[in-house]
Structure formats: structure tokens, C-alpha cells
PDB file of N, CA and C in Angstrom:
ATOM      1  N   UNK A   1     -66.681  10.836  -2.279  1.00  0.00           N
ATOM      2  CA  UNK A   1     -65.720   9.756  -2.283  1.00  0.00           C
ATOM      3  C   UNK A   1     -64.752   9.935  -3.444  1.00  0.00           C
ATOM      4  N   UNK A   2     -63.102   9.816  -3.388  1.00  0.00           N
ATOM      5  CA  UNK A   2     -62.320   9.671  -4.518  1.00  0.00           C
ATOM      6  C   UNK A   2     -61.514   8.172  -4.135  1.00  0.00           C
ATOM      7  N   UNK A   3     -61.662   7.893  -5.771  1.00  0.00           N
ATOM      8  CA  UNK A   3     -61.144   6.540  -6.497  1.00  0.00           C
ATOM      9  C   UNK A   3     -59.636   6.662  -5.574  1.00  0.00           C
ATOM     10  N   UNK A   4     -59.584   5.461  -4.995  1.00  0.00           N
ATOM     11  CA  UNK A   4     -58.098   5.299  -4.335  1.00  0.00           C
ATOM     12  C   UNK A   4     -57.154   4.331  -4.914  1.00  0.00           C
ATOM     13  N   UNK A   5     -57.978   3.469  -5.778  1.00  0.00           N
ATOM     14  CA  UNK A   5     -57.304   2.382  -6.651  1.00  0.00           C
ATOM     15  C   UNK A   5     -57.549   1.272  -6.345  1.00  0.00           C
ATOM     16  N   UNK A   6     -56.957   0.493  -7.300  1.00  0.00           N
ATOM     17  CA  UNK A   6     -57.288  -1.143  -7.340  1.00  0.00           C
ATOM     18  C   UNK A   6     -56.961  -2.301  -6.721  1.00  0.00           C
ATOM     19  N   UNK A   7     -57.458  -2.795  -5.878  1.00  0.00           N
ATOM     20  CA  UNK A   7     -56.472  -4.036  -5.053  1.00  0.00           C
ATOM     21  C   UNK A   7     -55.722  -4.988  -5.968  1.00  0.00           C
ATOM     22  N   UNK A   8     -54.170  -5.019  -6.118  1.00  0.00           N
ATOM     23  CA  UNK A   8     -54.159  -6.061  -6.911  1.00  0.00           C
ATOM     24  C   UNK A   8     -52.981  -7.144  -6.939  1.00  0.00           C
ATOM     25  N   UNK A   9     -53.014  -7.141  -5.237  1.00  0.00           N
ATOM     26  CA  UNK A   9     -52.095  -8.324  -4.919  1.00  0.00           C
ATOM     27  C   UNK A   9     -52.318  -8.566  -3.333  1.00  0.00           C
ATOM     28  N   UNK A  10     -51.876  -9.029  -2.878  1.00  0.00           N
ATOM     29  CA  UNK A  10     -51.974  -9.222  -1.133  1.00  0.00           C
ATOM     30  C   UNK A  10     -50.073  -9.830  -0.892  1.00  0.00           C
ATOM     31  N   UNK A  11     -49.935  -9.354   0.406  1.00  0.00           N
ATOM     32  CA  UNK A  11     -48.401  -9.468   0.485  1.00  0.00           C
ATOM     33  C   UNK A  11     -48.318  -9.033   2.463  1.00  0.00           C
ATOM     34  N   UNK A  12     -47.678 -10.235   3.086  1.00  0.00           N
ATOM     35  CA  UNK A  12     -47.413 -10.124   4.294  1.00  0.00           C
ATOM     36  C   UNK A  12     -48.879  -9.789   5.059  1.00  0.00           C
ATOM     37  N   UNK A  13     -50.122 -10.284   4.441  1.00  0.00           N
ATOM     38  CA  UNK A  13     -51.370 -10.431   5.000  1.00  0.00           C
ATOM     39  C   UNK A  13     -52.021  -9.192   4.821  1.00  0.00           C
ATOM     40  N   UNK A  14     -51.699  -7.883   3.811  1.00  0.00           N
ATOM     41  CA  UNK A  14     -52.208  -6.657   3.830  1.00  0.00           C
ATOM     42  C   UNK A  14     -52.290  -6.817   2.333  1.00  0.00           C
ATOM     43  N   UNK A  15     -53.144  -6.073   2.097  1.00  0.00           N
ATOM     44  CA  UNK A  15     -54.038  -5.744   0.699  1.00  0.00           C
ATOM     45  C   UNK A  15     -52.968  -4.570  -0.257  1.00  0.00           C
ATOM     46  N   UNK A  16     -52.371  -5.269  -1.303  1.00  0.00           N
ATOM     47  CA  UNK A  16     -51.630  -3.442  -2.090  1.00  0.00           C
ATOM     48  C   UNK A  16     -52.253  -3.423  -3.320  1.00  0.00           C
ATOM     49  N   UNK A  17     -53.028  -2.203  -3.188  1.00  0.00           N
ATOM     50  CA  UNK A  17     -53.397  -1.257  -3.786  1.00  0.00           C
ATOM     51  C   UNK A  17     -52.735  -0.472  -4.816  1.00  0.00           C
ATOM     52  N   UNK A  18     -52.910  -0.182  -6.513  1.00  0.00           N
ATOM     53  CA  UNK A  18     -52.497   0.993  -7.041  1.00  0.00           C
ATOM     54  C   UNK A  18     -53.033   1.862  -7.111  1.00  0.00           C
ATOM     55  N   UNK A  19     -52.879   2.926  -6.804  1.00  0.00           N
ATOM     56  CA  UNK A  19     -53.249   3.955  -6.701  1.00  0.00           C
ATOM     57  C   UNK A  19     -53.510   4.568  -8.494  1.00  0.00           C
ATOM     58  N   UNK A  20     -54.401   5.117  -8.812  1.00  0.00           N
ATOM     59  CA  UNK A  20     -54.317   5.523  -9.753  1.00  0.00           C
ATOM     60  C   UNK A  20     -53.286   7.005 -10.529  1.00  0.00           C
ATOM     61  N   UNK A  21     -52.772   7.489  -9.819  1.00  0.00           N
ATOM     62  CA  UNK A  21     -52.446   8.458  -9.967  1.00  0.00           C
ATOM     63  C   UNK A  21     -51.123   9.329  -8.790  1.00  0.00           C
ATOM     64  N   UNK A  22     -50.696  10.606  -8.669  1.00  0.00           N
ATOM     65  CA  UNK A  22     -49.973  10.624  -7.554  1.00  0.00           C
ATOM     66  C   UNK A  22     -50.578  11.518  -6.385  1.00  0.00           C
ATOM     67  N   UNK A  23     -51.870  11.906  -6.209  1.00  0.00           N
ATOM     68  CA  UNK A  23     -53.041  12.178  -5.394  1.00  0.00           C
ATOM     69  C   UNK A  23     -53.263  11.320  -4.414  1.00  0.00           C
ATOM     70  N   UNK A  24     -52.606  10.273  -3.489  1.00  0.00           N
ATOM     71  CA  UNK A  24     -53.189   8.899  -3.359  1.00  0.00           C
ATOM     72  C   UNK A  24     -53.845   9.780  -1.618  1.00  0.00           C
ATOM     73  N   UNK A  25     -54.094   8.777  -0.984  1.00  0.00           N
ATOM     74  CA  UNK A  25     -55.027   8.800   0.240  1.00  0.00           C
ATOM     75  C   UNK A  25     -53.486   8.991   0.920  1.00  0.00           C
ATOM     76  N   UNK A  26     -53.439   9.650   1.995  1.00  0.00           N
ATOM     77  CA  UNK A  26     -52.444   9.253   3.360  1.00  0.00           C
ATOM     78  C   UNK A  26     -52.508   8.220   4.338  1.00  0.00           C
ATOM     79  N   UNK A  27     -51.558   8.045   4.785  1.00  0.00           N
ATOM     80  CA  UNK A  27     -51.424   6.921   5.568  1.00  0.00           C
ATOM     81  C   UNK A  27     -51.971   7.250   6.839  1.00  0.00           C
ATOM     82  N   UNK A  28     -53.300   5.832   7.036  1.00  0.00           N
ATOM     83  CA  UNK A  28     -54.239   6.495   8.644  1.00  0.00           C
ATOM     84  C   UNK A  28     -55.485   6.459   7.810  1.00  0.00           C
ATOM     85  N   UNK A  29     -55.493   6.683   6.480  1.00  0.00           N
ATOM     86  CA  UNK A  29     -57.023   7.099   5.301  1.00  0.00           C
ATOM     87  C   UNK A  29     -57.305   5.841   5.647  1.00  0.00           C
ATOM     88  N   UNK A  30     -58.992   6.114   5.545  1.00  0.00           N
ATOM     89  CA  UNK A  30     -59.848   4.371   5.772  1.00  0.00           C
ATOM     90  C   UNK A  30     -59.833   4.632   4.713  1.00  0.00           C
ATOM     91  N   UNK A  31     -60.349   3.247   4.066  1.00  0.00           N
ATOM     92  CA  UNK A  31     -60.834   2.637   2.345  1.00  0.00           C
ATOM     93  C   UNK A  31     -62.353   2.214   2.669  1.00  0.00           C
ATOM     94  N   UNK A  32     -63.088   2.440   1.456  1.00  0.00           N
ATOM     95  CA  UNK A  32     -64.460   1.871   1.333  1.00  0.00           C
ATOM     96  C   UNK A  32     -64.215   1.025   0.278  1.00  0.00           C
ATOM     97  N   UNK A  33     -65.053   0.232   0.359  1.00  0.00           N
ATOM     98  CA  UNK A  33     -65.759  -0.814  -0.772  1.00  0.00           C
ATOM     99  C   UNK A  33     -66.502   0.130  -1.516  1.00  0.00           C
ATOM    100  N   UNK A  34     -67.193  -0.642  -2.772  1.00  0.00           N
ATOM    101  CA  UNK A  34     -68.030   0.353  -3.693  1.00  0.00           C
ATOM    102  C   UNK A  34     -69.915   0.534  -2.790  1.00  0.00           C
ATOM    103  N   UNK A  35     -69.502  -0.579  -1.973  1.00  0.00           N
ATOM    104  CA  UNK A  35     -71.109  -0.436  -1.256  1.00  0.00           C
ATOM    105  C   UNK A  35     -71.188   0.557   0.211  1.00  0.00           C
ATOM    106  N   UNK A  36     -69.873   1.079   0.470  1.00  0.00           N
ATOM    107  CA  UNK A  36     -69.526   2.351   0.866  1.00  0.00           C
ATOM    108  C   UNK A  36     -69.462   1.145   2.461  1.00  0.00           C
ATOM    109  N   UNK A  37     -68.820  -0.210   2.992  1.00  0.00           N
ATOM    110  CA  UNK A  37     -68.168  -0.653   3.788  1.00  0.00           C
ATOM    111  C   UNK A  37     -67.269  -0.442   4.054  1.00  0.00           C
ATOM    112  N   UNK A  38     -66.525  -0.877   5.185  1.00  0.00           N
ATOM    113  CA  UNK A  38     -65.029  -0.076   5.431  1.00  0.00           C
ATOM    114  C   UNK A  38     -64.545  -1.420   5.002  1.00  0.00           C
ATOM    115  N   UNK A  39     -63.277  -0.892   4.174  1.00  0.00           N
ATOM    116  CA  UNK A  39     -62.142  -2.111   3.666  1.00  0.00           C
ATOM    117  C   UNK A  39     -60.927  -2.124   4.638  1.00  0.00           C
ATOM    118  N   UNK A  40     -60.724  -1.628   4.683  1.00  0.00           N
ATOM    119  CA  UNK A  40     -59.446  -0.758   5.625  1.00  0.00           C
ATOM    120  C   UNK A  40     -58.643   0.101   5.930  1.00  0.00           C
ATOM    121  N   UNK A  41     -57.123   0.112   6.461  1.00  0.00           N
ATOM    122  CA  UNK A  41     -57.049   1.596   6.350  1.00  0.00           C
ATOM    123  C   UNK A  41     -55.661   1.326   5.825  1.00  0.00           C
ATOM    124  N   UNK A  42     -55.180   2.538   5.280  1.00  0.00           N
ATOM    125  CA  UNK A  42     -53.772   2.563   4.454  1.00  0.00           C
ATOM    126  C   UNK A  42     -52.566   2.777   5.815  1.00  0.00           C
ATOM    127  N   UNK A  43     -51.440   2.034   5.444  1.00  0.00           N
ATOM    128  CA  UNK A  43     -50.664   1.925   6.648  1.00  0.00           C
ATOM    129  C   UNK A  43     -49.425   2.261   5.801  1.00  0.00           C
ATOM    130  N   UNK A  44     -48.894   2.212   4.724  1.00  0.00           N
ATOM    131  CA  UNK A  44     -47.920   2.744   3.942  1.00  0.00           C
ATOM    132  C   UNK A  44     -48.190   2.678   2.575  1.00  0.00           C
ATOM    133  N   UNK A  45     -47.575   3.702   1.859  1.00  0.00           N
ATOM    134  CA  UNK A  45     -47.111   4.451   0.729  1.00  0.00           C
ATOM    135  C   UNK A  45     -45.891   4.090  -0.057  1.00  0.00           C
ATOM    136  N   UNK A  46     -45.808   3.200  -1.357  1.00  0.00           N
ATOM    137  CA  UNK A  46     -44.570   2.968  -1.363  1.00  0.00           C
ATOM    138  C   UNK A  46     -44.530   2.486  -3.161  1.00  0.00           C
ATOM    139  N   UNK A  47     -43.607   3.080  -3.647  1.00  0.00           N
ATOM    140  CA  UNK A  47     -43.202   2.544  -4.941  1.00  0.00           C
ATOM    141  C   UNK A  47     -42.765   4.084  -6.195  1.00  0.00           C
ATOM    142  N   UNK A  48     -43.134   3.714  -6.931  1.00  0.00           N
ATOM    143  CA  UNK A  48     -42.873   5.042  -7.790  1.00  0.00           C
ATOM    144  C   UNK A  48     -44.189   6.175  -7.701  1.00  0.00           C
ATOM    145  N   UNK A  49     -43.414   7.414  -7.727  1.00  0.00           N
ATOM    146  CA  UNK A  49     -44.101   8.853  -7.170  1.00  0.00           C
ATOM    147  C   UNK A  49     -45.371   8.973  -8.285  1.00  0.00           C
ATOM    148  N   UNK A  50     -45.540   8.329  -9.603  1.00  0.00           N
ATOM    149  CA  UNK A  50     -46.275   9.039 -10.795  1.00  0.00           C
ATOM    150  C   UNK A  50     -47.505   7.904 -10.179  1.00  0.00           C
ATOM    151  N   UNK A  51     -47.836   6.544  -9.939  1.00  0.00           N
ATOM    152  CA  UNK A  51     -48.740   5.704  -9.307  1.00  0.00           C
ATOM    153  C   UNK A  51     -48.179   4.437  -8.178  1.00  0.00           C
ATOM    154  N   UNK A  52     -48.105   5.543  -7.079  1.00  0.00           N
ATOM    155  CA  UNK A  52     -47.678   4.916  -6.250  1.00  0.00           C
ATOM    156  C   UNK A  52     -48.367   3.694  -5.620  1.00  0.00           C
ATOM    157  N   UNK A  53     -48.247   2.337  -4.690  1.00  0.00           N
ATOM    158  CA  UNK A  53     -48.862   1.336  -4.374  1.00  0.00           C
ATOM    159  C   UNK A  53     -49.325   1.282  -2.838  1.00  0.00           C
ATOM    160  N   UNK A  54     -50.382   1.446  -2.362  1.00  0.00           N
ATOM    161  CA  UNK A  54     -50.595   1.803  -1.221  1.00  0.00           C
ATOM    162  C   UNK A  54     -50.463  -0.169  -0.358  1.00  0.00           C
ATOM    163  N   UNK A  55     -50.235  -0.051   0.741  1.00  0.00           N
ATOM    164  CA  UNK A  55     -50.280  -1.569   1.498  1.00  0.00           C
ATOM    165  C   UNK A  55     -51.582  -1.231   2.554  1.00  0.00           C
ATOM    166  N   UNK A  56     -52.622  -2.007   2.574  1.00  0.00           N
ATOM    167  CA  UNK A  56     -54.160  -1.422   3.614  1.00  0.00           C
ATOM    168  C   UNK A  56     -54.305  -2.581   4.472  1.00  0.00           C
ATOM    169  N   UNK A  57     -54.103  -2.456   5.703  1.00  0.00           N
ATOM    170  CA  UNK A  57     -54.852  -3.585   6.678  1.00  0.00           C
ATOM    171  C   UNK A  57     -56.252  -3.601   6.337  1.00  0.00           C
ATOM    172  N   UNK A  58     -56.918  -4.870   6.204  1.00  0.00           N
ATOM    173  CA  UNK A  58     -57.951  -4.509   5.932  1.00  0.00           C
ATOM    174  C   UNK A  58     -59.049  -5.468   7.146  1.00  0.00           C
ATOM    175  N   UNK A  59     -59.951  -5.069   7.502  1.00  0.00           N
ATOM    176  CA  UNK A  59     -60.940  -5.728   7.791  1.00  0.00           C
ATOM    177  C   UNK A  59     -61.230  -7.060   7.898  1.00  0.00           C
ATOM    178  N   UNK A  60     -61.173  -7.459   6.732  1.00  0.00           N
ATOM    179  CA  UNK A  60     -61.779  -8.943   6.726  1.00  0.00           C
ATOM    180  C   UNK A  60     -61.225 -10.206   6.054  1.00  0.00           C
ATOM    181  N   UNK A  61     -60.015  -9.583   5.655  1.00  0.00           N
ATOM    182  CA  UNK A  61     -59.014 -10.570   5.038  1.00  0.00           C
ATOM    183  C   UNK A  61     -58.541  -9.547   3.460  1.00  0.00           C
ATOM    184  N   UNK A  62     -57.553  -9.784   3.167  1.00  0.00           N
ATOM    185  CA  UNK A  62     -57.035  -9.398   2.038  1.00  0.00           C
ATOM    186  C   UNK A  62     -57.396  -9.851   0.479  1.00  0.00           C
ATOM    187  N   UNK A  63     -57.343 -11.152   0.950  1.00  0.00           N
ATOM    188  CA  UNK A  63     -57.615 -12.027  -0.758  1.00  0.00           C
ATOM    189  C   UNK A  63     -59.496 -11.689  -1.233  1.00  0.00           C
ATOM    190  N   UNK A  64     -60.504 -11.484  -0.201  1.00  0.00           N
ATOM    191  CA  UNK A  64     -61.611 -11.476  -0.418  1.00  0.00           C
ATOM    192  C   UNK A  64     -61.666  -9.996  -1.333  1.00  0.00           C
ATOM    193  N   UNK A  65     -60.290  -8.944  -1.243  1.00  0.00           N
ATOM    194  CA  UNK A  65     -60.786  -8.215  -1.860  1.00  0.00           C
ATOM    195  C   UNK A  65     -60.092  -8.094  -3.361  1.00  0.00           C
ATOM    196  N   UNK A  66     -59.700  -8.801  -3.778  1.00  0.00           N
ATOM    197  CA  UNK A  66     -58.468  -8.654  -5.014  1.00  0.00           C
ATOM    198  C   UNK A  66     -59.152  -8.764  -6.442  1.00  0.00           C
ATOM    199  N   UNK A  67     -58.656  -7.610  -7.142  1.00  0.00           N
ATOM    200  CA  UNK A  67     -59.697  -7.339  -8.497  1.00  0.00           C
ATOM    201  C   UNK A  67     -60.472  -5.848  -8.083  1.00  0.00           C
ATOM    202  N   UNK A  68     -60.873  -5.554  -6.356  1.00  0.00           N
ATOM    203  CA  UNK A  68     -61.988  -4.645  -6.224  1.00  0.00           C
ATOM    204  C   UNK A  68     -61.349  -2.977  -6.238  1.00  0.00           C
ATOM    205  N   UNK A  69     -62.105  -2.290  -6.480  1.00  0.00           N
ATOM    206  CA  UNK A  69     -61.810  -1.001  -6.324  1.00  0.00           C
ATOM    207  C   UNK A  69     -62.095  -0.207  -5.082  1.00  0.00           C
ATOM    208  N   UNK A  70     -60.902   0.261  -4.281  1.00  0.00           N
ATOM    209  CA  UNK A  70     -61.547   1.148  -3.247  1.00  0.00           C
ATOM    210  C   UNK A  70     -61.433   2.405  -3.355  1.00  0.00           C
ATOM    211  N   UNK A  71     -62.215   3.312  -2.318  1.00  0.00           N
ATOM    212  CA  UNK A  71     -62.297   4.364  -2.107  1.00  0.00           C
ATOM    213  C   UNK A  71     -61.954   5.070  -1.093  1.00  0.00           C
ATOM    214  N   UNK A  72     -61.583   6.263  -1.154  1.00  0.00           N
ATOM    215  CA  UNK A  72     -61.594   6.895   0.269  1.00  0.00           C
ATOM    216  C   UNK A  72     -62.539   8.230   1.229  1.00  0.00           C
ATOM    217  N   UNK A  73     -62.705   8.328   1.790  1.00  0.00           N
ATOM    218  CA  UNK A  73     -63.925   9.050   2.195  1.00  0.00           C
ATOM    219  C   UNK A  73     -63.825  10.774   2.632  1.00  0.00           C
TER     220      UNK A  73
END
């Protein structure tokens, strides 16, 4: 599993994510939770190239995940 970044807003009902770095997951990548659940999947890529902000449909609502760290598989 690599660190995909931090949920740390919700916007138009999808979860955005920073990415830590400019490595991020592609768009279509599922996300895990840290208990290795599916969070969701990344649907766009967008902001500055050095830590870009991923937007993830997720599963089970957006706000349940904000603060958490996901992963990708």
C-alpha cells in the first residue's frame, strides 16, 4: 500500500484529498482506509504539480472521512 494523502475538505459531495507529494494515485485508483476498507475511488487530479489535491467519490459519505488518511492499493 502507498500513502495517497489526507482527506481534508469535502466539496460538491466528494472527498479532496492532498496528496502528499507529486507521485499521487491516477484517476480510476480505489482508496483504502487504514483498516484496508475501500474509501473510494479518485475521479480527478487538480491543483499545483509539487502536492497536488485529488477529489474521491467515496463510498459512504465524504464528511465521515475528514482528518483520515488514505491509501492506495
Amino acid at each position: 500500500m502507498k500513502r495517497a494523502g489526507e482527506v481534508v475538505g469535502v466539496a460538491q459531495g466528494m472527498a479532496i484529498v492532498r496528496a502528499p507529494d507529486e507521485s499521487h494515485p491516477a484517476i480510476g485508483t480505489r482508496l483504502l482506509e487504514q483498516d484496508l476498507s475501500t474509501a473510494g475511488q479518485v475521479v480527478d487530479v487538480f491543483g499545483p504539480v509539487e502536492q497536488p489535491y485529488l477529489s474521491v467519490d467515496t463510498t459512504n459519505g465524504p464528511a465521515a472521512l475528514l482528518g483520515e488518511r488514505l491509501y492506495s492499493d
